[in-house]
C-alpha atoms as a PDB file:
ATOM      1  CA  UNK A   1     -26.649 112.227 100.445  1.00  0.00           C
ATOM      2  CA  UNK A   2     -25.732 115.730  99.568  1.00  0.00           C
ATOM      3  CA  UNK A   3     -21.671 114.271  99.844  1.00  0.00           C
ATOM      4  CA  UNK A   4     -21.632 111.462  98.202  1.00  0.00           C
ATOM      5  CA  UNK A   5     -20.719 113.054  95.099  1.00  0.00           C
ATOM      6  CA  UNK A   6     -18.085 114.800  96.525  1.00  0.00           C
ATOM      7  CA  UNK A   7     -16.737 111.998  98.468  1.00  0.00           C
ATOM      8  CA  UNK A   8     -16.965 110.025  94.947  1.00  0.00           C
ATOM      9  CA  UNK A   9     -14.667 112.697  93.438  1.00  0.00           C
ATOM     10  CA  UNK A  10     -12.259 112.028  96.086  1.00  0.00           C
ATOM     11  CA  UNK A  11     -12.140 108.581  95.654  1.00  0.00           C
ATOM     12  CA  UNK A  12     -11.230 108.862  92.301  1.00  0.00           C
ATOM     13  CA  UNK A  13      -8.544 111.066  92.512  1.00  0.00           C
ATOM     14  CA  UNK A  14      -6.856 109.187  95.137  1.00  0.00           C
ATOM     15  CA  UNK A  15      -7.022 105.722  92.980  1.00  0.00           C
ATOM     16  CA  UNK A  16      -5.735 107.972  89.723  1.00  0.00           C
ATOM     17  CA  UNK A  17      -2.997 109.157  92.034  1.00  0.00           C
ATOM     18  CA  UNK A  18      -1.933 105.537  93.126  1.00  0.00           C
ATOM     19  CA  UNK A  19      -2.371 104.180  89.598  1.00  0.00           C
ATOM     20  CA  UNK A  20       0.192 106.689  88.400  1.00  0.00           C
ATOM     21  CA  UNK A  21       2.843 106.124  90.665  1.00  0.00           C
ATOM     22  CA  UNK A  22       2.105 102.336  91.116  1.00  0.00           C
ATOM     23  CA  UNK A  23       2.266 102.074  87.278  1.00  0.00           C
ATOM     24  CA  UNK A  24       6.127 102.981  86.640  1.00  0.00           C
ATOM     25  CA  UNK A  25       6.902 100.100  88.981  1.00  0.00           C
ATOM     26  CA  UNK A  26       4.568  97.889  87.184  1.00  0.00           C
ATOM     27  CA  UNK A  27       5.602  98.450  83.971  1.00  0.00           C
ATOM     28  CA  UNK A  28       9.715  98.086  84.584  1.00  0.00           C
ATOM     29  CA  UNK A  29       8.929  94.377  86.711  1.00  0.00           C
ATOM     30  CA  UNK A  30       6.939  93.668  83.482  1.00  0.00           C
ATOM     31  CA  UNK A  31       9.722  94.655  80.903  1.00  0.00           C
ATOM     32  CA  UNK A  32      12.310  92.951  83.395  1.00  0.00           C
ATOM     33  CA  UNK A  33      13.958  95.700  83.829  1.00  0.00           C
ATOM     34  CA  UNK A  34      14.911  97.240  87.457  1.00  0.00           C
ATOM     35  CA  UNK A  35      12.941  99.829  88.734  1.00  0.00           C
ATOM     36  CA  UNK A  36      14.851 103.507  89.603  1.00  0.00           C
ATOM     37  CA  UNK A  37      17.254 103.345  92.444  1.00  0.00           C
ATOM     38  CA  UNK A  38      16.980 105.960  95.442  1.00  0.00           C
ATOM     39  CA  UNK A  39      20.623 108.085  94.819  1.00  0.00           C
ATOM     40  CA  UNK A  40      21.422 106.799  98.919  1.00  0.00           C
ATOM     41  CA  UNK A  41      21.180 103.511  98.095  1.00  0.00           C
ATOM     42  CA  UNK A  42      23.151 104.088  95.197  1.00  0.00           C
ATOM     43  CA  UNK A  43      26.034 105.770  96.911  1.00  0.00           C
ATOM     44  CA  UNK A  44      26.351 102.625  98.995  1.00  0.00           C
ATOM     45  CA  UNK A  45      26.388 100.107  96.856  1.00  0.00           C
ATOM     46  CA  UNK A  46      28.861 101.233  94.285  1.00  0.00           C
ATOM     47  CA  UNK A  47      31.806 100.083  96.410  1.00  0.00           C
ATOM     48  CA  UNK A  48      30.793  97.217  96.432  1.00  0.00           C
ATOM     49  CA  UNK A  49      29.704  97.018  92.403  1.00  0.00           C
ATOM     50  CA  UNK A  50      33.428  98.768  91.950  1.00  0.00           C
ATOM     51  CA  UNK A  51      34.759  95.865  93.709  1.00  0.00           C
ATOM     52  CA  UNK A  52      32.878  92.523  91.889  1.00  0.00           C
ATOM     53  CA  UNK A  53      33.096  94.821  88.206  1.00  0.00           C
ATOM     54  CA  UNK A  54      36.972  95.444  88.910  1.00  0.00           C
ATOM     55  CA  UNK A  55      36.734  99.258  88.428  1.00  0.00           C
ATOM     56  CA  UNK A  56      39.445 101.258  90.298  1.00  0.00           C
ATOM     57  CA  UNK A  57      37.521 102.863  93.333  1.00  0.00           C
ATOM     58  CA  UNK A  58      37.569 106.617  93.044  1.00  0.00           C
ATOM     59  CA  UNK A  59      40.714 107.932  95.541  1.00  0.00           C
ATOM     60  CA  UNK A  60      39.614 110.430  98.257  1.00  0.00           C
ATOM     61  CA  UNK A  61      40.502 114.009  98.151  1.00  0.00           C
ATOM     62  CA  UNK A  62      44.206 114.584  99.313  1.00  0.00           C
ATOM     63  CA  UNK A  63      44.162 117.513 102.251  1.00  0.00           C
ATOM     64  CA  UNK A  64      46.165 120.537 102.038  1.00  0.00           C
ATOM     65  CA  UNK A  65      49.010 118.865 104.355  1.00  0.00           C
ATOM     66  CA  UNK A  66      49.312 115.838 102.412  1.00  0.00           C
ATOM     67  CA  UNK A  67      49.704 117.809  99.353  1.00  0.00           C
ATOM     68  CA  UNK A  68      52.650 119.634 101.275  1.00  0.00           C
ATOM     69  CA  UNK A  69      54.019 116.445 102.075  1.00  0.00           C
ATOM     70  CA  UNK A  70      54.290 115.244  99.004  1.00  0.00           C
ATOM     71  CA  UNK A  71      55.533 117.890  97.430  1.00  0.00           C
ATOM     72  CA  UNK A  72      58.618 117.923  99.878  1.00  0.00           C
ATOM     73  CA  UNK A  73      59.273 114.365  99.197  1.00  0.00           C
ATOM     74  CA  UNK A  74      59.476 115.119  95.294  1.00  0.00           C
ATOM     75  CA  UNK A  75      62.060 117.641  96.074  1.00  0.00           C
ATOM     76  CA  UNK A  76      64.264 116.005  97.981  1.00  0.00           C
ATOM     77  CA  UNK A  77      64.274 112.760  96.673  1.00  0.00           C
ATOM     78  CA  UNK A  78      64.415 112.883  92.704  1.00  0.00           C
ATOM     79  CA  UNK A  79      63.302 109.621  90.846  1.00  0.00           C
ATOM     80  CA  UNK A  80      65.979 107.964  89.600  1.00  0.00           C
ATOM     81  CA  UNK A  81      66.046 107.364  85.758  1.00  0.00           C
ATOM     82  CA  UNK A  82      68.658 107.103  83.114  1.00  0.00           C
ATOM     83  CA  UNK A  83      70.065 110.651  83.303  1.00  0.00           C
ATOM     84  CA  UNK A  84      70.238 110.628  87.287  1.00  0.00           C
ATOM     85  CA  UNK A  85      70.824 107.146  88.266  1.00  0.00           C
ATOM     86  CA  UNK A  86      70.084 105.892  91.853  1.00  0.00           C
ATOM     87  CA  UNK A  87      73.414 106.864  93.850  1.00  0.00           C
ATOM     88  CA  UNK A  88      74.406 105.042  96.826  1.00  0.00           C
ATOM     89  CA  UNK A  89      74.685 106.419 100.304  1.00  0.00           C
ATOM     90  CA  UNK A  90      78.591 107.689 100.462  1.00  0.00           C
ATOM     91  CA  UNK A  91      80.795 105.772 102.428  1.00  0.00           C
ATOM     92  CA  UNK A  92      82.315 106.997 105.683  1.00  0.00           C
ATOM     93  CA  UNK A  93      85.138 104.916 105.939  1.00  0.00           C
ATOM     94  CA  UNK A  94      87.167 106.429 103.225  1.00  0.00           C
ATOM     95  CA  UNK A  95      86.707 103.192 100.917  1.00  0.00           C
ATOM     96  CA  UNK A  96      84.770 105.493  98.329  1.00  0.00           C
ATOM     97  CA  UNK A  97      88.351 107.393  96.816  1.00  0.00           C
ATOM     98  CA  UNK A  98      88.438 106.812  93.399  1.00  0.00           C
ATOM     99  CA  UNK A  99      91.979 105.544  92.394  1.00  0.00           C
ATOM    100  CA  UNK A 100      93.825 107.837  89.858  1.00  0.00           C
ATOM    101  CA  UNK A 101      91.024 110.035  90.297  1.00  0.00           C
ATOM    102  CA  UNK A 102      91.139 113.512  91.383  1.00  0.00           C
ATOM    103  CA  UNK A 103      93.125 113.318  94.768  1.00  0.00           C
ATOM    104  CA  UNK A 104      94.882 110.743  94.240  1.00  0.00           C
ATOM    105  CA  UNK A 105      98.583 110.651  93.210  1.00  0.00           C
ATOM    106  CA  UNK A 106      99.298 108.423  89.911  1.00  0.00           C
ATOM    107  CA  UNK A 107     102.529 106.965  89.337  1.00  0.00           C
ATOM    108  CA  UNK A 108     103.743 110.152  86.803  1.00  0.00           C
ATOM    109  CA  UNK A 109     103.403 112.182  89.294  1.00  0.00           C
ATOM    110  CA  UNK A 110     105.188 110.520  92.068  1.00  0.00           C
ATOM    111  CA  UNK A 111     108.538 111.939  93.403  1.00  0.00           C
ATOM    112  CA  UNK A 112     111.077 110.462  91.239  1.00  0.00           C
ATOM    113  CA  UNK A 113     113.943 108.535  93.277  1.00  0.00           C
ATOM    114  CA  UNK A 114     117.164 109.996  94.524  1.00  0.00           C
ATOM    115  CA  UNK A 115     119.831 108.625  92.938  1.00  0.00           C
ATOM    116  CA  UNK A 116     123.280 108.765  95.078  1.00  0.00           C
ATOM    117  CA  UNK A 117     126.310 108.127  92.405  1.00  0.00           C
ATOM    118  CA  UNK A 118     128.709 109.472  95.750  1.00  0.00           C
ATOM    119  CA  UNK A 119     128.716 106.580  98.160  1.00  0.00           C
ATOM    120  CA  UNK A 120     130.468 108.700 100.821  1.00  0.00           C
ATOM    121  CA  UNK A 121     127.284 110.530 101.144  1.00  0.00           C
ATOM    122  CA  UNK A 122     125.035 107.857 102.173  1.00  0.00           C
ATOM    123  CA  UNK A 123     123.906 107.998 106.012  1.00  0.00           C
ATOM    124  CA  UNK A 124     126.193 106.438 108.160  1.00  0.00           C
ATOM    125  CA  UNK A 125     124.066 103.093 108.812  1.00  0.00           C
ATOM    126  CA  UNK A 126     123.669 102.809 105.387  1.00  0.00           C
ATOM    127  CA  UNK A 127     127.400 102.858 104.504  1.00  0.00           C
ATOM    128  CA  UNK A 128     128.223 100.350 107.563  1.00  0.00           C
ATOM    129  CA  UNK A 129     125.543  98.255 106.223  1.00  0.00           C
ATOM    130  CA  UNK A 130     127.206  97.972 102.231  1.00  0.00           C
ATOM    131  CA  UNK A 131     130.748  97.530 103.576  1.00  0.00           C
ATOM    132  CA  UNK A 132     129.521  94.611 105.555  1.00  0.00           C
ATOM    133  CA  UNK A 133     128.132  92.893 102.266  1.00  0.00           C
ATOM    134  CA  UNK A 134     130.363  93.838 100.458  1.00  0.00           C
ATOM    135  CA  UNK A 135     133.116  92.289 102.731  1.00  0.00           C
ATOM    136  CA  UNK A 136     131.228  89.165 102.883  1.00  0.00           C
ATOM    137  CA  UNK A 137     130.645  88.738  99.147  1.00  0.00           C
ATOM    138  CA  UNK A 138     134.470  89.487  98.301  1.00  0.00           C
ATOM    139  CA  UNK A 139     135.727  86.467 100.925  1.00  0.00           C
ATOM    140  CA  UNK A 140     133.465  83.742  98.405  1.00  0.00           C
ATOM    141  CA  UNK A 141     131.902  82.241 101.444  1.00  0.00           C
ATOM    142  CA  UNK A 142     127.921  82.371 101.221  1.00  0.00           C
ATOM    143  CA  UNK A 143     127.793  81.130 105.200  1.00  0.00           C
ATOM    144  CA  UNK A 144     129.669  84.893 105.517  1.00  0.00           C
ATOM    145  CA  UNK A 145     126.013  86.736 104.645  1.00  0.00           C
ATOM    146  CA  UNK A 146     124.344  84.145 107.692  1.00  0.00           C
ATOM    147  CA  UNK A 147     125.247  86.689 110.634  1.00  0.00           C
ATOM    148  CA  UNK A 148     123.643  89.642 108.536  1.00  0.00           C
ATOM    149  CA  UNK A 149     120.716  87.857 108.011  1.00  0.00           C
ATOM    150  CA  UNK A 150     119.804  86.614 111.265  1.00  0.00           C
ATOM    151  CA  UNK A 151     121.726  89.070 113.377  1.00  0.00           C
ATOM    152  CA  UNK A 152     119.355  91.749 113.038  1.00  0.00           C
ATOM    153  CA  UNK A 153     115.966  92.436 114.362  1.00  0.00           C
ATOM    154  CA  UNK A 154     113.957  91.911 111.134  1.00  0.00           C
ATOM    155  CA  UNK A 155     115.852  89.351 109.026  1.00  0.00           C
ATOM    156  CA  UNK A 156     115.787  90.460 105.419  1.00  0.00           C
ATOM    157  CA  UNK A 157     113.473  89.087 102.801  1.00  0.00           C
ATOM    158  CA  UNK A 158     115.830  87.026 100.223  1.00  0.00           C
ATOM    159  CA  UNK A 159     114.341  86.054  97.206  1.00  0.00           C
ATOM    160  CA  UNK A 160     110.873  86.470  98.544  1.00  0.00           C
ATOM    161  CA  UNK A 161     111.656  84.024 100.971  1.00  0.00           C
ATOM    162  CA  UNK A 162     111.222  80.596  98.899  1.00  0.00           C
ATOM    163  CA  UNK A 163     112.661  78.310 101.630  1.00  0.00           C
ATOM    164  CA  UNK A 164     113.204  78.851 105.453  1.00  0.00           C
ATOM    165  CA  UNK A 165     116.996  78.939 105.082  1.00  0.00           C
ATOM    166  CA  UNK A 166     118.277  81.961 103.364  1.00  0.00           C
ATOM    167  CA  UNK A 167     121.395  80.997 102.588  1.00  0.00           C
ATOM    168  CA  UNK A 168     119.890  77.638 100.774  1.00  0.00           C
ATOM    169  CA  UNK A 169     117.058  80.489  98.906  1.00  0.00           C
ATOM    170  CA  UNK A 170     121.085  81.857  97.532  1.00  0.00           C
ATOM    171  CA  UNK A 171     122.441  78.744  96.492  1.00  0.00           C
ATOM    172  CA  UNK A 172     119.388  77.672  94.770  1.00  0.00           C
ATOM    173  CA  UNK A 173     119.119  80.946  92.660  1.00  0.00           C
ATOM    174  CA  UNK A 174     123.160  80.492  92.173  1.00  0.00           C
ATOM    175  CA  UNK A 175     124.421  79.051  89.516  1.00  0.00           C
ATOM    176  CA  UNK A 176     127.308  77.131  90.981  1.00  0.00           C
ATOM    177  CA  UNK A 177     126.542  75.116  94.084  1.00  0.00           C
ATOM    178  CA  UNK A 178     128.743  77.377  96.640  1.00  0.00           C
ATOM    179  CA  UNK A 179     126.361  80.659  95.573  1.00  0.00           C
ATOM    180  CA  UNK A 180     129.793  82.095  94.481  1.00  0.00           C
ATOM    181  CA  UNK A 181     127.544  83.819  91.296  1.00  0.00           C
ATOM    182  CA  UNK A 182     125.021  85.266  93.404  1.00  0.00           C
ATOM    183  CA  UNK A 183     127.907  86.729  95.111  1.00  0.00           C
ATOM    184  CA  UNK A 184     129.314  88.560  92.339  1.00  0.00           C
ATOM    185  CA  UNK A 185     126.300  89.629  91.675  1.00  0.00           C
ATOM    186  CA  UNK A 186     126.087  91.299  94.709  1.00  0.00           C
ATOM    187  CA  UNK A 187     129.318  92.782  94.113  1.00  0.00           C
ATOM    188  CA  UNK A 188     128.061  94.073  91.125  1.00  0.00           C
ATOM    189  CA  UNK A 189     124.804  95.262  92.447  1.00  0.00           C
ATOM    190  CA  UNK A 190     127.127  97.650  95.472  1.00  0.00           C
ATOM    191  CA  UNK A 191     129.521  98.852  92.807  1.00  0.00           C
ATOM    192  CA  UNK A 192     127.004 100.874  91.532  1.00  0.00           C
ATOM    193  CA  UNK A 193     124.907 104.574  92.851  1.00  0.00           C
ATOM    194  CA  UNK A 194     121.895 103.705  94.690  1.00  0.00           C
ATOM    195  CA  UNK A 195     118.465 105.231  94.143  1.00  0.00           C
ATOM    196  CA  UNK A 196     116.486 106.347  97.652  1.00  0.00           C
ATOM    197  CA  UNK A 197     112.918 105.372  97.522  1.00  0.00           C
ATOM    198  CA  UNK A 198     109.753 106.340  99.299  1.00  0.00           C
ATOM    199  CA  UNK A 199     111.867 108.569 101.151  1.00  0.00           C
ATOM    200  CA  UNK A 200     110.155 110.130 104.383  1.00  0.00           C
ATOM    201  CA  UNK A 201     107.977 106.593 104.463  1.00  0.00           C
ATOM    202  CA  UNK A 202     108.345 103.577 106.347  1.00  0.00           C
ATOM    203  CA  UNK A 203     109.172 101.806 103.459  1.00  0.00           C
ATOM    204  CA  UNK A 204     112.220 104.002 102.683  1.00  0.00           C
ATOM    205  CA  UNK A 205     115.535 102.140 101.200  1.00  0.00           C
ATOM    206  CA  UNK A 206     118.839 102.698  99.639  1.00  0.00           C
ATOM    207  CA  UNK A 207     118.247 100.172  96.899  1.00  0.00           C
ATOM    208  CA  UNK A 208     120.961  99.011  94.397  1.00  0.00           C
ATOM    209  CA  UNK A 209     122.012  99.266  91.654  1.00  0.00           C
ATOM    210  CA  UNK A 210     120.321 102.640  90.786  1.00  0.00           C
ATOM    211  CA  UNK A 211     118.821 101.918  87.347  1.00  0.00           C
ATOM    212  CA  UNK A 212     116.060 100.634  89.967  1.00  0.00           C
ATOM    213  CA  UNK A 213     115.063 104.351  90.376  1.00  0.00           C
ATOM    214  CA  UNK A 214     116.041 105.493  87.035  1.00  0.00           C
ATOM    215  CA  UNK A 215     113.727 105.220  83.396  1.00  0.00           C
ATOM    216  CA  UNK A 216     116.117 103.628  81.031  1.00  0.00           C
ATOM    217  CA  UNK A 217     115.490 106.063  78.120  1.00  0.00           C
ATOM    218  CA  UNK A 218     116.937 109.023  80.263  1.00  0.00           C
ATOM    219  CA  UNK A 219     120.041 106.583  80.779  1.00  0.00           C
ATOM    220  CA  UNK A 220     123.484 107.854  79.506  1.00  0.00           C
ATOM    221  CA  UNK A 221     125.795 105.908  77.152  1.00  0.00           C
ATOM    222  CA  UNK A 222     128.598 105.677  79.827  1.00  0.00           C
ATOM    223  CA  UNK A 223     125.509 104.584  82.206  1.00  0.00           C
ATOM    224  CA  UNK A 224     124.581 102.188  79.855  1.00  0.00           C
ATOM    225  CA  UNK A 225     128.216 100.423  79.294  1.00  0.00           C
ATOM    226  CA  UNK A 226     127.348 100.194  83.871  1.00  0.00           C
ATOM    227  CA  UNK A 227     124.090  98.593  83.324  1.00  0.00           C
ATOM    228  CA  UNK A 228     125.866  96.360  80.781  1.00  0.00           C
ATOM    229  CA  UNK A 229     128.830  95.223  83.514  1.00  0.00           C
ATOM    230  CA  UNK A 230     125.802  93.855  85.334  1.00  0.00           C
ATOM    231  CA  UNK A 231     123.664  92.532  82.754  1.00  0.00           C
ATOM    232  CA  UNK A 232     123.920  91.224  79.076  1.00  0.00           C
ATOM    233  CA  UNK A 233     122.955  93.410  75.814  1.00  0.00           C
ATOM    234  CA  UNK A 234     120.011  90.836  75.388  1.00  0.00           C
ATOM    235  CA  UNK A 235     118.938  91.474  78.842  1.00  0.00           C
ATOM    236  CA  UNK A 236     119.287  95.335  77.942  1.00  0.00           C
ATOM    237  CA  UNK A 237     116.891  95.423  75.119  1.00  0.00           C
ATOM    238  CA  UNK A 238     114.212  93.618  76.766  1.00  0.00           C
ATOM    239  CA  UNK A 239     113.993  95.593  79.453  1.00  0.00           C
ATOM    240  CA  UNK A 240     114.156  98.227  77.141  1.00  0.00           C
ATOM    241  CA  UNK A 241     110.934  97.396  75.811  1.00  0.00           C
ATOM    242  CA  UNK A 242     109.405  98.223  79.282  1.00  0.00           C
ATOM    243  CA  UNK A 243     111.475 100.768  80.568  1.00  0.00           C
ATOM    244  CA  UNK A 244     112.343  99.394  83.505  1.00  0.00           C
ATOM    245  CA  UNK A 245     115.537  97.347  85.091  1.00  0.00           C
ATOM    246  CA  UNK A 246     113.897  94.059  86.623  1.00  0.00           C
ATOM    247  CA  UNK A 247     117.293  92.579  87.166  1.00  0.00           C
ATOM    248  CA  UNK A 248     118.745  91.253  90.741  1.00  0.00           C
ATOM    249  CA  UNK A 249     118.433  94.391  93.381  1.00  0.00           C
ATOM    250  CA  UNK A 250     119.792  95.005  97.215  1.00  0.00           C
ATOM    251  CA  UNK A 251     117.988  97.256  99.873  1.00  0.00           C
ATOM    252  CA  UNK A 252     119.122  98.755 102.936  1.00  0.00           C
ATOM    253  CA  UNK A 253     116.950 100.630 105.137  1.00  0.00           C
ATOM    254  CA  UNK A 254     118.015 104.370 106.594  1.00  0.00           C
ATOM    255  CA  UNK A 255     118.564 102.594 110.026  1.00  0.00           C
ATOM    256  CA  UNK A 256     121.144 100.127 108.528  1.00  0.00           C
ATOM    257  CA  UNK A 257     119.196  97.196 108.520  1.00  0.00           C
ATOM    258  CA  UNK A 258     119.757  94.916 105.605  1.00  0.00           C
ATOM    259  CA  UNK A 259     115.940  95.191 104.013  1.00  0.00           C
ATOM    260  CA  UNK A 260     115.624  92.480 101.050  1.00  0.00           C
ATOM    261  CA  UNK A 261     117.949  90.896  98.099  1.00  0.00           C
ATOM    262  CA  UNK A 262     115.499  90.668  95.357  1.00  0.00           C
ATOM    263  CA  UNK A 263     115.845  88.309  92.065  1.00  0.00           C
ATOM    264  CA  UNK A 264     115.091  89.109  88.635  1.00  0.00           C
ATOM    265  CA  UNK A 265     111.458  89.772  87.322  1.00  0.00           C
END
């Protein structure tokens, strides 16, 4: 029996040792509390906590590359905000010019007409062309303008073309029912210079009379008493007030062709 002490010590320190770590346990199920939770259990639920608590999961680590990546990005594509707005991707099929912008040509600084006071000067078609009218408008017989109308390859456009027969467009923009007015006009109108516009373009003309090519301000007082043969002082002032003749006007093209007879604006 000389170990039974020593075997009683034993005993007793391995109860004292399972009392004290059994107690801890006991005590937190007894105060309803939850007893200590191992850190790998931890780290695996607190995704899931994260998730049913609605707390923003932590983000992982960015690498070195995506760091690079990102960093790229940020350079070549600023954020867009009030001082630098979003810009759209330029246009390639010349759409994006910016009209009286830089490039462009605004009506000040377009070339100014050529005005031809020297009929004899005017390019031989052009001349053929005028004697022709004005042959026609000197006889009084409106059906005298029908051959230079349709006899050419691209009929003119008279009076922007308000009815398919020309000659009736005249008549109805005459005062007098034989169009003998219009015709005087048209004398009138080919007494004058002419004024060449858009030259060295396809839509170049000989137009008459010339105040079509000509600001009214820069007009002369014996040019004035011309522009007054063809229309009335009361006319005069109110196209004075926009600087521009918007009377009746007659266009030939450098080829000869008769181009349009225009009415008033």
């Amino acid at each position: 029996m000389r170990n039974a002490p020593s075997t009683s010590v034993a005993i007793w320190l391995l109860a004292t040792a399972a009392t004290v770590s059994i107690a801890p346990n006991a005590r937190a199920l007894s105060d309803g509390s939850m007893a200590p939770v191992v850190e790998d259990n931890l780290s695996e639920e607190m995704p899931l906590r994260q998730a049913f608590e609605g707390a923003a999961q932590t983000s992982p680590v960015p690498s070195a590359e995506s760091e690079a990546s990102q960093d790229e990005a940020e350079n070549t594509a600023p954020a867009a905000d009030d001082k630098n707005p979003a810009q759209p991707a330029p246009r390639t099929d010349g759409t994006d010019a910016n009209p009286g912008g830089s490039g462009s040509v605004s009506a000040a600084d377009a070339e100014p007409a050529e005005i031809i006071r020297d009929l004899s000067t005017l390019p031989a078609p052009v001349k053929a062309m005028r004697e022709k009218l004005v042959e026609a408008a000197a006889s009084g017989d409106i059906e005298r303008l029908r051959p230079l109308i349709e006899g050419t390859p691209k009929p003119p456009q008279i009076m922007n073309n308000e009815s398919e027969d020309p000659i009736d467009t005249l008549k109805n923009f005459s005062g007098d029912p034989d169009a003998q007015e219009i015709l005087a006009i048209m004398l009138d109108l080919l007494a004058t210079g002419a004024a060449r516009i858009d030259a060295g373009t396809p839509e170049e003309a000989y137009v008459w009379p010339y105040f079509t090519g000509k600001p009214l301000s820069e007009l002369s007082p014996p040019e004035r008493v011309e522009l007054l043969r063809i229309v009335t002082a009361g006319d005069l002032m109110g196209m004075e007030e926009t600087g521009t003749y918007n009377f009746y006007r007659l266009g030939i093209s450098p080829d000869g062709q008769w181009k349009f007879m225009a009415g008033g604006d």
